[in-house]
Protein backbone atom coordinates (compact mmCIF):
# COMPACT_ATOMS: atom_id res chain seq x y z
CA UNK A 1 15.77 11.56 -12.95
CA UNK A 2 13.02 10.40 -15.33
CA UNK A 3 10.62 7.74 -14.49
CA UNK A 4 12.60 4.43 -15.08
CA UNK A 5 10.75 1.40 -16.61
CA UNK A 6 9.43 -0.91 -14.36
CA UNK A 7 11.75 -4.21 -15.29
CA UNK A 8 14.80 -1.50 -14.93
CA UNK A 9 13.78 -0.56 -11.38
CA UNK A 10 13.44 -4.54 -10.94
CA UNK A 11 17.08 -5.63 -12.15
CA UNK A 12 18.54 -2.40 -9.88
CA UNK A 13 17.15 -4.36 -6.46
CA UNK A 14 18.54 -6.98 -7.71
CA UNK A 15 22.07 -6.22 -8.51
CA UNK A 16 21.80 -3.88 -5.59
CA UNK A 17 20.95 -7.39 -3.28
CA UNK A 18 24.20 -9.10 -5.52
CA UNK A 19 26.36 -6.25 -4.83
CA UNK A 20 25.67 -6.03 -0.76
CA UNK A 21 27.06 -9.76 -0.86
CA UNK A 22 30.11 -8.82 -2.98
CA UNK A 23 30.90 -6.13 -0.40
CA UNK A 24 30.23 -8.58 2.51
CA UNK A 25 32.95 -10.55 0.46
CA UNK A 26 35.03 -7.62 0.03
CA UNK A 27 34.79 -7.75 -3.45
CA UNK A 28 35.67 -3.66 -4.16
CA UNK A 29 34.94 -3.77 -7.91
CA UNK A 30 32.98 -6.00 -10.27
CA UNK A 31 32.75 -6.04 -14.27
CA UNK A 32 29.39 -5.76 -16.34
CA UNK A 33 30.00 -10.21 -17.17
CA UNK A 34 30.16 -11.09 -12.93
CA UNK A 35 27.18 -8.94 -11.73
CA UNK A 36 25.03 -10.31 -14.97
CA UNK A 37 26.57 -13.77 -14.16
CA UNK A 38 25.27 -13.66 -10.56
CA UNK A 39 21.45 -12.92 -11.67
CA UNK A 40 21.71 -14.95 -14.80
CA UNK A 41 20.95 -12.01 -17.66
CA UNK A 42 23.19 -10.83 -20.07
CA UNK A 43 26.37 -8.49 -19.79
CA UNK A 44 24.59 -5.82 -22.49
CA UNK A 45 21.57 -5.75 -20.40
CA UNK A 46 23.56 -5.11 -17.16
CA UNK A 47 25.72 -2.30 -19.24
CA UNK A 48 22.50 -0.54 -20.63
CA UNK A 49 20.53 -0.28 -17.41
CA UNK A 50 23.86 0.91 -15.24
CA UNK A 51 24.13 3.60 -18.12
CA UNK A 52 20.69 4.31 -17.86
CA UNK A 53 21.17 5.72 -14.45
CA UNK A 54 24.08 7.89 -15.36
CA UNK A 55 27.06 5.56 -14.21
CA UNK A 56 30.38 4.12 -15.91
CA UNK A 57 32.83 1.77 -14.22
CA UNK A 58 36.26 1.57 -15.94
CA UNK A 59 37.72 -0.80 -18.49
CA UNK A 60 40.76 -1.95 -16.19
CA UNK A 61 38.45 -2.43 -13.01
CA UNK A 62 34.67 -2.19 -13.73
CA UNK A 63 32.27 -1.16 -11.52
CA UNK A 64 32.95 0.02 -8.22
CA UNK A 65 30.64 -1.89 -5.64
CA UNK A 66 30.43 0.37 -3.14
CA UNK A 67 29.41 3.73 -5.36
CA UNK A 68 27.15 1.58 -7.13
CA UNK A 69 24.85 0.37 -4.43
CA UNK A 70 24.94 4.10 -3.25
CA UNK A 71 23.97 5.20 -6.29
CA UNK A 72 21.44 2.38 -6.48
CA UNK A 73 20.20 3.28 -3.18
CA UNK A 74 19.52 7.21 -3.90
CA UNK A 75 17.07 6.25 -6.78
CA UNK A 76 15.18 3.54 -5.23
CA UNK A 77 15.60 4.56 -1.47
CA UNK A 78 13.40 7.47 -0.44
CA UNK A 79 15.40 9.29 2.24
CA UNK A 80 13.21 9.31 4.95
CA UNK A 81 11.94 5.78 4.44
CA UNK A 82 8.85 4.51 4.03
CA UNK A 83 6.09 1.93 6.48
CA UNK A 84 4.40 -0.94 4.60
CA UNK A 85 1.82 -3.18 5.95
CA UNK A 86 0.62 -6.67 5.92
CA UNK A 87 -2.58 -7.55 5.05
CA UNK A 88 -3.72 -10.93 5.66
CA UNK A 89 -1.35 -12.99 8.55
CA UNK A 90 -1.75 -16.54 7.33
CA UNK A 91 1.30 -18.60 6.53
CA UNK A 92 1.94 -16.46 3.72
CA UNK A 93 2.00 -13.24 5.19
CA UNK A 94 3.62 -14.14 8.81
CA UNK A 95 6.42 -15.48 6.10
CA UNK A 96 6.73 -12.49 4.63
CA UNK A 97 6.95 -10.54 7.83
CA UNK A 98 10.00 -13.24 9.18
CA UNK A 99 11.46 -12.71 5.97
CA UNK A 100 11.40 -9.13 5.43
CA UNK A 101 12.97 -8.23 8.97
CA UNK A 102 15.81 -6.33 8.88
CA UNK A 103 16.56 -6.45 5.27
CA UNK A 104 16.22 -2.85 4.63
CA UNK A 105 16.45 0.04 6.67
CA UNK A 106 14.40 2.25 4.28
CA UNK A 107 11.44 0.11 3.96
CA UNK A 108 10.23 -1.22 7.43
CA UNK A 109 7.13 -3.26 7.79
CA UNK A 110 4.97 -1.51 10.57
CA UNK A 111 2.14 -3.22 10.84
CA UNK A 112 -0.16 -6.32 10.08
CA UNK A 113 -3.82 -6.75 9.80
CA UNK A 114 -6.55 -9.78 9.98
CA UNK A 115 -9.75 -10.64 10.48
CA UNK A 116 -9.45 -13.30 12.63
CA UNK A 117 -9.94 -12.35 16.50
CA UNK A 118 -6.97 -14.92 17.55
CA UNK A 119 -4.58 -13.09 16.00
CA UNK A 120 -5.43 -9.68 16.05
CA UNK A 121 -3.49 -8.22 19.40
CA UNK A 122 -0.33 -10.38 18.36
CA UNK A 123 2.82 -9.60 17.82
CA UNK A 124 4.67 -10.94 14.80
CA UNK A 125 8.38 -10.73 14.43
CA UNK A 126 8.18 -7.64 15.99
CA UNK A 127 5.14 -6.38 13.87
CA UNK A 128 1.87 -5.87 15.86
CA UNK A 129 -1.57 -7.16 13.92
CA UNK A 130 -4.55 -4.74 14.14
CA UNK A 131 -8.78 -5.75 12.99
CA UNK A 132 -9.18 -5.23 9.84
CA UNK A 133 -11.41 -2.97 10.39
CA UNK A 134 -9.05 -0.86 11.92
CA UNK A 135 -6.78 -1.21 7.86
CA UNK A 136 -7.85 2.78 7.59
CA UNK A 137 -7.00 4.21 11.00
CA UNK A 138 -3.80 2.68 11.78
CA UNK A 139 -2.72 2.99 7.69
CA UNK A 140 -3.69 6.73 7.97
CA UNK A 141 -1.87 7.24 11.68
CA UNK A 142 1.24 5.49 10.70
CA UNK A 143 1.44 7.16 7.51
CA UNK A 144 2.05 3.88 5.86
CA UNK A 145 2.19 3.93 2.07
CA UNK A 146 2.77 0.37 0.60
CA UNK A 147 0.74 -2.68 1.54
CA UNK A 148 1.26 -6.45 1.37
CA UNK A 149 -1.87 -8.13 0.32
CA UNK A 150 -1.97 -11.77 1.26
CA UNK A 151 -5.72 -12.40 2.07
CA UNK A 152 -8.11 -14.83 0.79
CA UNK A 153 -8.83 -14.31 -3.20
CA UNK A 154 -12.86 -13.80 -3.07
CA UNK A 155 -11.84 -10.50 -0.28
CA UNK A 156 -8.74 -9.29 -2.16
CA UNK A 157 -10.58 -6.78 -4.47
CA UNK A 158 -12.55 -5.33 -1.24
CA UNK A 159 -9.74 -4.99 0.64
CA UNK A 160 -8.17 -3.48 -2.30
CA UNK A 161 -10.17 -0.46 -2.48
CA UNK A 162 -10.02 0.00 1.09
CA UNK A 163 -6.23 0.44 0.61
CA UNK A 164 -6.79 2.84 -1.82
CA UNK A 165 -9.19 4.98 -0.16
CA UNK A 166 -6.59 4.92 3.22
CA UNK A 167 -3.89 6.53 1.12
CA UNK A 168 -1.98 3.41 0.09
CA UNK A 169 0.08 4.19 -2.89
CA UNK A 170 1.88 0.67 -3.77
CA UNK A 171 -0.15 -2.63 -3.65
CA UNK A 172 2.11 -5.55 -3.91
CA UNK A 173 -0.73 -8.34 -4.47
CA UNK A 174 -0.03 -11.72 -3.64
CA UNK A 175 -3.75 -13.06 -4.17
CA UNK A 176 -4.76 -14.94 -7.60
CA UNK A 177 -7.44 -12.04 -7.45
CA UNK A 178 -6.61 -8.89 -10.16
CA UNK A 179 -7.51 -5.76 -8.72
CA UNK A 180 -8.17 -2.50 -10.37
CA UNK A 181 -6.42 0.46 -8.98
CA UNK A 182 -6.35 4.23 -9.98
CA UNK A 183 -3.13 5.19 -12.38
CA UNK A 184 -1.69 6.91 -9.22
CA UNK A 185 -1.38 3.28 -7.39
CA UNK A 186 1.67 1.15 -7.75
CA UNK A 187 0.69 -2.80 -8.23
CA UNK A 188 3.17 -5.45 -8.49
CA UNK A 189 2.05 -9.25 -7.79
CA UNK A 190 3.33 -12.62 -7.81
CA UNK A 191 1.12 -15.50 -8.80
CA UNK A 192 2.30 -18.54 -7.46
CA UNK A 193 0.72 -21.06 -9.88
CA UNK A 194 1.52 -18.70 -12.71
CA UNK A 195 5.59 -19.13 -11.91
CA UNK A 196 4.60 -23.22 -11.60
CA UNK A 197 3.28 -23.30 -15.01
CA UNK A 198 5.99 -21.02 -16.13
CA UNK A 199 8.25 -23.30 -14.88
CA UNK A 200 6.65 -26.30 -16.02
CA UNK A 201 6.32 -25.28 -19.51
CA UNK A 202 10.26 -24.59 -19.81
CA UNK A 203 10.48 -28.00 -18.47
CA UNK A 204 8.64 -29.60 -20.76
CA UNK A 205 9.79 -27.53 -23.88
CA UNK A 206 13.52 -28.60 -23.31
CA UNK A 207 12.23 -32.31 -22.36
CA UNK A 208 10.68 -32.38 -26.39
CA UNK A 209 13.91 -30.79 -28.13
């Protein structure tokens, strides 16, 4: 399958996450209006991105859940799986770690790392923090390929191009810090006070109409 677009491959996790719940419900089909109602887009852009990746539910029943998230699953899932890191175990990152347990079974959070010496040697949620100095080895023995970036902004580019030069391939970047990264690197990011002011601005738009 061709490369999909990057806000395609965003809305699949998504109604793949809305879709596990509907089966937990045992919801056994869905139409094109309920899935777009549960992640508040449209029912066209739900139609266009399921017929992007070669499926069609039927008029009388829709979609069917469970083919669906398989499908879903075989083009985001690799099939062996891959190891992701943490880097940075403030409150941020141990978050993360909490949060991320157990959610998927293809994408498993292996380690952590840190500079500081009281937590290196501990164990979070399972995941065991390394020095930082040690990002290369343990990255390179693991064969982990994604990374978590939560340190401080002024380090983030640094620690950056260490990733890259250990064979990290997707940098998820949850510093205010942009980083530069060769073409073959993934980078997605979330900017905190960016969402805020996103938010805020909606706010105040509808508060002057």
């Amino acid at each position: 399958m061709k490369i999909l677009p990057d806000k395609t491959v965003e809305r699949l996790s998504q109604y793949r996450r809305a879709l596990l719940i509907c089966r937990a419900e045992n919801k056994t089909h869905i139409f094109s209006h309920e899935l777009a109602g549960l992640i508040h887009i449209t029912p066209v852009q739900v139609r266009r991105d399921i017929m992007l990746i070669g499926y069609t539910g039927t008029l009388r029943k829709g979609y069917d859940v469970h083919e669906l998230i398989s499908l879903i699953g075989r083009i985001i899932d690799t099939e062996e799986g891959l190891r992701v890191c943490v880097v940075g175990i403030g409150d941020l990152g141990r978050a993360i770690i909490r949060y991320f347990k157990g959610k998927r079974t293809k994408l498993v959070i292996t380690a952590a790392f840190d500079a500081n010496p009281e937590k290196v040697k501990c164990v979070y949620s399972g995941v065991p923090c390394y020095p930082i100095d040690q990002l290369e080895t343990v990255i390179k023995e693991q064969g982990i390929s994604i990374a978590i970036l939560t340190v401080p902004g002024e380090v983030a580019a640094t620690v950056g191009q260490t990733l890259e030069k250990a064979g990290i391939k997707g940098i998820i970047n949850y510093t205010p810090t942009p980083l530069n990264v060769s073409e073959n690197t993934y980078l997605g990011g979330y900017d905190m006070i960016t969402s805020l002011e996103k938010a805020a601005y909606f706010v105040k738009s509808n508060r002057e109409m």
